[in-house]
Protein backbone atom coordinates (compact mmCIF):
# COMPACT_ATOMS: atom_id res chain seq x y z
CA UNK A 1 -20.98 -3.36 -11.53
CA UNK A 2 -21.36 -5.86 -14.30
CA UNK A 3 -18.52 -7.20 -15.99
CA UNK A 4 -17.22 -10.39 -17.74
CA UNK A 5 -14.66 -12.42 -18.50
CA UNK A 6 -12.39 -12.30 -21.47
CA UNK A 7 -14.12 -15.35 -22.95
CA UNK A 8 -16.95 -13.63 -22.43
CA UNK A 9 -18.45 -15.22 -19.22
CA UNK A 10 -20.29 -13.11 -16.49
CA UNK A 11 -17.61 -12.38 -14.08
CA UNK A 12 -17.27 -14.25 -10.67
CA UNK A 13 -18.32 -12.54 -7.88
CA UNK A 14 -16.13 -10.64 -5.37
CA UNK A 15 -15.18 -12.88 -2.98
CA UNK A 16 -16.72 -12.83 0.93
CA UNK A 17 -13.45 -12.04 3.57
CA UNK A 18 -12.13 -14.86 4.82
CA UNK A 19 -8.33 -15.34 5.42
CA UNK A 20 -7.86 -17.25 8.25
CA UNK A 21 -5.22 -16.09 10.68
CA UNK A 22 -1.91 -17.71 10.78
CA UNK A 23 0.26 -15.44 13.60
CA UNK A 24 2.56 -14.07 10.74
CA UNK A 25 3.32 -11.32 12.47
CA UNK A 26 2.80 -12.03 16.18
CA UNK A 27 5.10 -9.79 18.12
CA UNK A 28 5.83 -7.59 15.17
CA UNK A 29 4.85 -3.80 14.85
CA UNK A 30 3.89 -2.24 11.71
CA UNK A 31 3.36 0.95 10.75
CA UNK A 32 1.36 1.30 7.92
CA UNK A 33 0.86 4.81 5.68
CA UNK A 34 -2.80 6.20 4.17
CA UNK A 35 -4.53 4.04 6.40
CA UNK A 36 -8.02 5.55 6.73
CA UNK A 37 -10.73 4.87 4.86
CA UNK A 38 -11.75 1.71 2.59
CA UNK A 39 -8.91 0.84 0.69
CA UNK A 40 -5.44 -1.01 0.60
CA UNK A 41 -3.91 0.81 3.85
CA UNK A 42 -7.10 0.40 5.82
CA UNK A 43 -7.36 -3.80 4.88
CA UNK A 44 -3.58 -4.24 5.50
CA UNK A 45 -4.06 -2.44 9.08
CA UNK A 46 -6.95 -5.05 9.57
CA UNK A 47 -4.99 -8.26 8.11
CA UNK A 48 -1.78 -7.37 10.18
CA UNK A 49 -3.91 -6.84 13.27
CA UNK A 50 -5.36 -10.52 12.63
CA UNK A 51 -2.03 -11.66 12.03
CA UNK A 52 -1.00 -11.18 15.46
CA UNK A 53 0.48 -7.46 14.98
CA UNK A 54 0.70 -4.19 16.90
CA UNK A 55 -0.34 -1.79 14.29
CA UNK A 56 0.32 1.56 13.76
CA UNK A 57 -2.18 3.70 11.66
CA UNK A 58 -1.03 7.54 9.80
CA UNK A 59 -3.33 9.14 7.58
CA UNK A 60 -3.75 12.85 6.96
CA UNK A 61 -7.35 12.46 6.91
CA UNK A 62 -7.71 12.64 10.94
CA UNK A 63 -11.27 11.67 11.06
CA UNK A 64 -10.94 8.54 8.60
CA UNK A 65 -8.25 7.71 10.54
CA UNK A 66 -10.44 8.17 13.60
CA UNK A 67 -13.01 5.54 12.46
CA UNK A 68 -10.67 3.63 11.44
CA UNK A 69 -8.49 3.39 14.83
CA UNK A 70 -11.80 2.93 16.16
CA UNK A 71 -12.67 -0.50 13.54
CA UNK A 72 -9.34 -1.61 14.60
CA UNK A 73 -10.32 -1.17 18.17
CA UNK A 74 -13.58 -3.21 17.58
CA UNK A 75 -12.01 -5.77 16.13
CA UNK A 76 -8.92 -6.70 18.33
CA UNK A 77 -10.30 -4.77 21.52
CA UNK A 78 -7.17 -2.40 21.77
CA UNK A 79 -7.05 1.03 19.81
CA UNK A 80 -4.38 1.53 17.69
CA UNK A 81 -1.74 3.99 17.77
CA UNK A 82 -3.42 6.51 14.84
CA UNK A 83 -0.65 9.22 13.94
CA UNK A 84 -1.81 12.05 11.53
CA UNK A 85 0.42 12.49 8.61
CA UNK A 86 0.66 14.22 5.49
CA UNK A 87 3.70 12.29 3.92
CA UNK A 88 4.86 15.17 1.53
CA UNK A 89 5.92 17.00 4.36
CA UNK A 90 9.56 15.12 5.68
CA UNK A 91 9.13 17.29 8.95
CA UNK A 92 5.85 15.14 9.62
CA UNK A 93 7.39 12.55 8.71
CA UNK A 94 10.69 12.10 10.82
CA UNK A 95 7.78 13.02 13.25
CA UNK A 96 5.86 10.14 12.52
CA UNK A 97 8.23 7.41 13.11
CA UNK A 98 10.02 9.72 16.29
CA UNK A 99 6.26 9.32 17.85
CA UNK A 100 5.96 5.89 17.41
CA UNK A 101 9.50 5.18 18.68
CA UNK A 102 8.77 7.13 21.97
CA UNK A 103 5.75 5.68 22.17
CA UNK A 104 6.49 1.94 21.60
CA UNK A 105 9.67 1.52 21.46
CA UNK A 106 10.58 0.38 18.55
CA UNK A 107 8.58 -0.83 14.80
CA UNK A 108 9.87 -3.79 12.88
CA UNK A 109 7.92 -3.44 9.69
CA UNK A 110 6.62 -0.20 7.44
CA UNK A 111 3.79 -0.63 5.02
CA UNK A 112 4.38 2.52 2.44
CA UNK A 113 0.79 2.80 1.38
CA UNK A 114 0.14 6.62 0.34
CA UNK A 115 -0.51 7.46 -3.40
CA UNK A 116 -2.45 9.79 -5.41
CA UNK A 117 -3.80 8.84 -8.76
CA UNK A 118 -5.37 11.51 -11.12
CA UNK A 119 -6.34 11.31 -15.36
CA UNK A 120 -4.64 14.31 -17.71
CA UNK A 121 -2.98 13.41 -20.81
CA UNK A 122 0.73 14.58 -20.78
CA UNK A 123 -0.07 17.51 -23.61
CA UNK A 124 -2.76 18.73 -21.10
CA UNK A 125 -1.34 18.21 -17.96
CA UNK A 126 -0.55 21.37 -15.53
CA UNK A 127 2.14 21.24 -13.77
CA UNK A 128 0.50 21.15 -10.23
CA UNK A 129 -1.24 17.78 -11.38
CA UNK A 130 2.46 16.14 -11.88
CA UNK A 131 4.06 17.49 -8.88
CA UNK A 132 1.03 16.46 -6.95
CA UNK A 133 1.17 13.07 -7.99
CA UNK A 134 4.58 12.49 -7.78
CA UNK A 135 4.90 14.21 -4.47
CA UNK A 136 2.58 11.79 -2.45
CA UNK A 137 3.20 8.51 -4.80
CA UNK A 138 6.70 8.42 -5.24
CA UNK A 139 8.42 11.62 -3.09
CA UNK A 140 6.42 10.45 0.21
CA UNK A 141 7.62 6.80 -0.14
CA UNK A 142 11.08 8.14 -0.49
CA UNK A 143 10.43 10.29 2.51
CA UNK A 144 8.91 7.80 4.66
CA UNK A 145 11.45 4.96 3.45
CA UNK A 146 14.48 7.61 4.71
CA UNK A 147 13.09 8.29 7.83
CA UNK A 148 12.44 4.37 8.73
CA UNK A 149 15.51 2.91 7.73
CA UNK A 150 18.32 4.17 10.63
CA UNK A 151 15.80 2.80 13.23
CA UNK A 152 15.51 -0.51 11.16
CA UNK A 153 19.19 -1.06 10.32
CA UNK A 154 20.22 0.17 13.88
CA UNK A 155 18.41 -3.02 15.00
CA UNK A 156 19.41 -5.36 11.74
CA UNK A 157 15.92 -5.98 10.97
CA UNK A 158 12.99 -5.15 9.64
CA UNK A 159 10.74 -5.26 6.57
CA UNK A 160 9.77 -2.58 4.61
CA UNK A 161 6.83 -3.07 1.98
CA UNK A 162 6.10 -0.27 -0.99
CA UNK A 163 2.79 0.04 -2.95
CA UNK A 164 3.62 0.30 -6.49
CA UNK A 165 1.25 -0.44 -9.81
CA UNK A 166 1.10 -2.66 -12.47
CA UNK A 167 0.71 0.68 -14.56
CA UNK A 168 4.91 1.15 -13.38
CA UNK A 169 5.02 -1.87 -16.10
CA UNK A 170 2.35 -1.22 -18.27
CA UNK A 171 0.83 1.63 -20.41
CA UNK A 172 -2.27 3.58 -19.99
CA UNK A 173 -3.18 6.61 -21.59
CA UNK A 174 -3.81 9.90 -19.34
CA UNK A 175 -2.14 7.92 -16.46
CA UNK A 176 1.67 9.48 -17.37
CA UNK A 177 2.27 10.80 -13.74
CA UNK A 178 1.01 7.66 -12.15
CA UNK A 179 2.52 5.30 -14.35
CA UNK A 180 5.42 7.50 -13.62
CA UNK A 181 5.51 8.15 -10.30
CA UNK A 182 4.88 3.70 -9.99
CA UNK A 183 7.79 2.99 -11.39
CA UNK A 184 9.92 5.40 -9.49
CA UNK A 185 8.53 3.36 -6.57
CA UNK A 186 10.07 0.00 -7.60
CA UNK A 187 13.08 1.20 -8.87
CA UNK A 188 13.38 3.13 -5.10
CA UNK A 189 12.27 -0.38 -3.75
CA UNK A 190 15.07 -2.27 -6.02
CA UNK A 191 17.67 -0.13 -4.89
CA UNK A 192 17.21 0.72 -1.60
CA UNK A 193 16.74 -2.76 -1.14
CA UNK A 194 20.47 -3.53 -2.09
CA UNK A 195 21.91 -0.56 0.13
CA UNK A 196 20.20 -2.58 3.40
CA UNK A 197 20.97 -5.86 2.75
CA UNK A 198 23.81 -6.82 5.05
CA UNK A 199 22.01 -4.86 7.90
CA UNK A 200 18.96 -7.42 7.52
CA UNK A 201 16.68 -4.54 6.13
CA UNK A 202 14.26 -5.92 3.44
CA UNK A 203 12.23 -4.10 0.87
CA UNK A 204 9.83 -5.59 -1.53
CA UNK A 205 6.69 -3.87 -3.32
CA UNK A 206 3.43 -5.26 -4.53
CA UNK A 207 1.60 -4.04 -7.99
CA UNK A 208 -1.63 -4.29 -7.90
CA UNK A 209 -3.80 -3.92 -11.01
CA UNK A 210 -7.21 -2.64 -9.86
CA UNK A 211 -8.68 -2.83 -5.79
CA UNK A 212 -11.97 -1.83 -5.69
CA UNK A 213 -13.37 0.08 -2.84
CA UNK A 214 -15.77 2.48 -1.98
CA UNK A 215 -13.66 5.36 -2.32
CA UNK A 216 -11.96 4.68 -5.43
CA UNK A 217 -15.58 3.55 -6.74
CA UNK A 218 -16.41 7.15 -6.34
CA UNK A 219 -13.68 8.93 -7.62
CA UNK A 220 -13.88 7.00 -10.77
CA UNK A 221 -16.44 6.44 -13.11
CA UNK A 222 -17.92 3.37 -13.61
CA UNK A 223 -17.71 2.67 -17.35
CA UNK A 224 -13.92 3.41 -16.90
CA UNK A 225 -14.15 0.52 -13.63
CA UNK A 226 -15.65 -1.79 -15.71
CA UNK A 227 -13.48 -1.25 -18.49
CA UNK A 228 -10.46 -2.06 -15.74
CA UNK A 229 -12.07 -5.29 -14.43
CA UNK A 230 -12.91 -6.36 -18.08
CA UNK A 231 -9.18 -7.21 -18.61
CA UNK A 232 -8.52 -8.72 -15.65
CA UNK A 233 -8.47 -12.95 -16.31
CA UNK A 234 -11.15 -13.07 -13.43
CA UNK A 235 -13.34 -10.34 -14.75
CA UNK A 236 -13.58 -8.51 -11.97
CA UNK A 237 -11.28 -5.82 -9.50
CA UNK A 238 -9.25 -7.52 -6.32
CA UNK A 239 -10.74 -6.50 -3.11
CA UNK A 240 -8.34 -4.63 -0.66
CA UNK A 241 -7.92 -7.87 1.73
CA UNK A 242 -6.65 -9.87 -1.95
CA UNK A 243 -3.81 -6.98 -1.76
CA UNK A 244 -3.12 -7.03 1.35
CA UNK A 245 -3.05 -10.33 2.29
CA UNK A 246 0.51 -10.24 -0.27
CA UNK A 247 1.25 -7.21 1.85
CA UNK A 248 1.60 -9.50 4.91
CA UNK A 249 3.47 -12.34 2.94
CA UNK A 250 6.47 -9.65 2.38
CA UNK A 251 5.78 -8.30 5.67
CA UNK A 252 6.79 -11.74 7.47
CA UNK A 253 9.31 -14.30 7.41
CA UNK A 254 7.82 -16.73 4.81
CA UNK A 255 9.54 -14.39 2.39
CA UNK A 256 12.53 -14.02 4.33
CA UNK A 257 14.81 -14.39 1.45
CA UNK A 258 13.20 -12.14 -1.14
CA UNK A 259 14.27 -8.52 -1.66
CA UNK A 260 14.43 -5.78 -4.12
CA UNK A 261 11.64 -7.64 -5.64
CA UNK A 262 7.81 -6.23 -7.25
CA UNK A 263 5.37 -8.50 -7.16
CA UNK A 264 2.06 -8.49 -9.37
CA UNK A 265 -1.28 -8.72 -7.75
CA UNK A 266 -2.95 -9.06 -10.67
CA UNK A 267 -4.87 -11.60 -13.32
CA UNK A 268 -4.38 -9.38 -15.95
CA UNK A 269 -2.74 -10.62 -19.50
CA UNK A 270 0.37 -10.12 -19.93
């Protein structure tokens, strides 16, 4: 995918993976949402796994989250915990988290990961496309958040981390739900982060812009991904470890004093 720079310059490329492991999150346990496949959940599995963490995986896609318990596996030599979830449904839900209790013990950090995107503009938009969006995006955070927290503040700690959107800022045409459905997520962040406080609970959110990966590179079409990457300042998408690797900055105690905040991974203009 060609793109360039607002000054016109051919874009850089994609950078090769290379964070180098600093033990962030050695004897930590996170539990991160929509972890299968290629994207953000998936690299933030791998990047807390290199960080020294026991991770747990939940998808609803069982065999995505198969392969990628398995890539886990490879890469640290012990499988992962991989929980099938569908995070509209609070029943699987309180199930999730009562699983990986029993199971483990306890989890100090959740990664809310799951979202759905979709493109309708509002006069054209059914009402299944809204409530589908907002169900996994913003409903399923809430869900997941609500079933997390009395194991978190019964312990007076923990971290949890929200994927939000730049677009919870910014506009974008046919993107109403999303946009929508972003910002519920950091106003749920903002808040719920003040309700935790004194028990030692924190809750911060990341916005990314644009993460390419191979199933979002599907889904979308490419003069609309190049269109994306065209505004960012570098002239081309994040990868998923660029996101993720902000993920695990919240997620550990070099940002033990931020909370309620949204942070922008993104080199988009203002």
């Amino acid at each position: 995918m060609e793109t360039t720079t607002s000054a016109g310059f051919p874009a850089p490329e994609m950078p090769a993976y290379g964070p180098l492991s600093h033990g962030l999150l050695v004897g930590r346990t996170v539990v991160v949402t929509a972890a299968a496949g290629t994207g953000i959940g998936s690299a933030t599995a791998r990047r807390c796994a290199e960080e020294g963490a026991r991770v747990v995986i939940s998808d609803r896609h069982e065999r995505r989250l198969a392969e990628t318990a398995d890539m886990l596996a490879a890469l640290t030599g012990e499988r992962p915990l991989a929980i099938p979830c569908d995070v509209t449904d609070p029943q699987q839900v309180d199930a999730l988290f009562r699983t990986v209790v029993t199971e483990l013990g306890s989890f100090d950090i959740l990664v809310n990961n799951a979202g759905l995107g979709g493109t309708a503009n509002v006069m054209d938009m059914t009402d299944e496309q809204w409530h589908s969006v907002l169900g996994v995006t913003l409903t399923g955070t809430f869900y997941c958040t609500r079933a997390a927290l009395p194991y978190l503040v019964r312990q007076r700690r923990g971290a949890i981390v929200n994927n939000a959107s730049v677009l919870g800022w910014r506009a974008q045409a046919a993107q109403a739900h999303y946009a929508a459905a972003k910002a519920g997520v950091m106003a749920l962040t903002r808040c719920t982060a003040m309700e935790v406080a004194q028990s030692g609970v924190r809750v911060n959110a990341v916005a990314p812009s644009i993460a390419m990966h191979e199933n979002l590179a599907k889904a979308a079409g490419e003069e609309l991904l190049n269109q994306l990457a065209s505004r960012e300042a570098f002239g081309r998408a994040a990868a998923p470890w660029e996101v993720a690797n902000v993920i695990v900055f919240l997620a550990s105690d070099y940002s033990s004093y931020m909370t309620g905040e949204v942070i922008s991974v993104s080199s988009q203009h203002a």
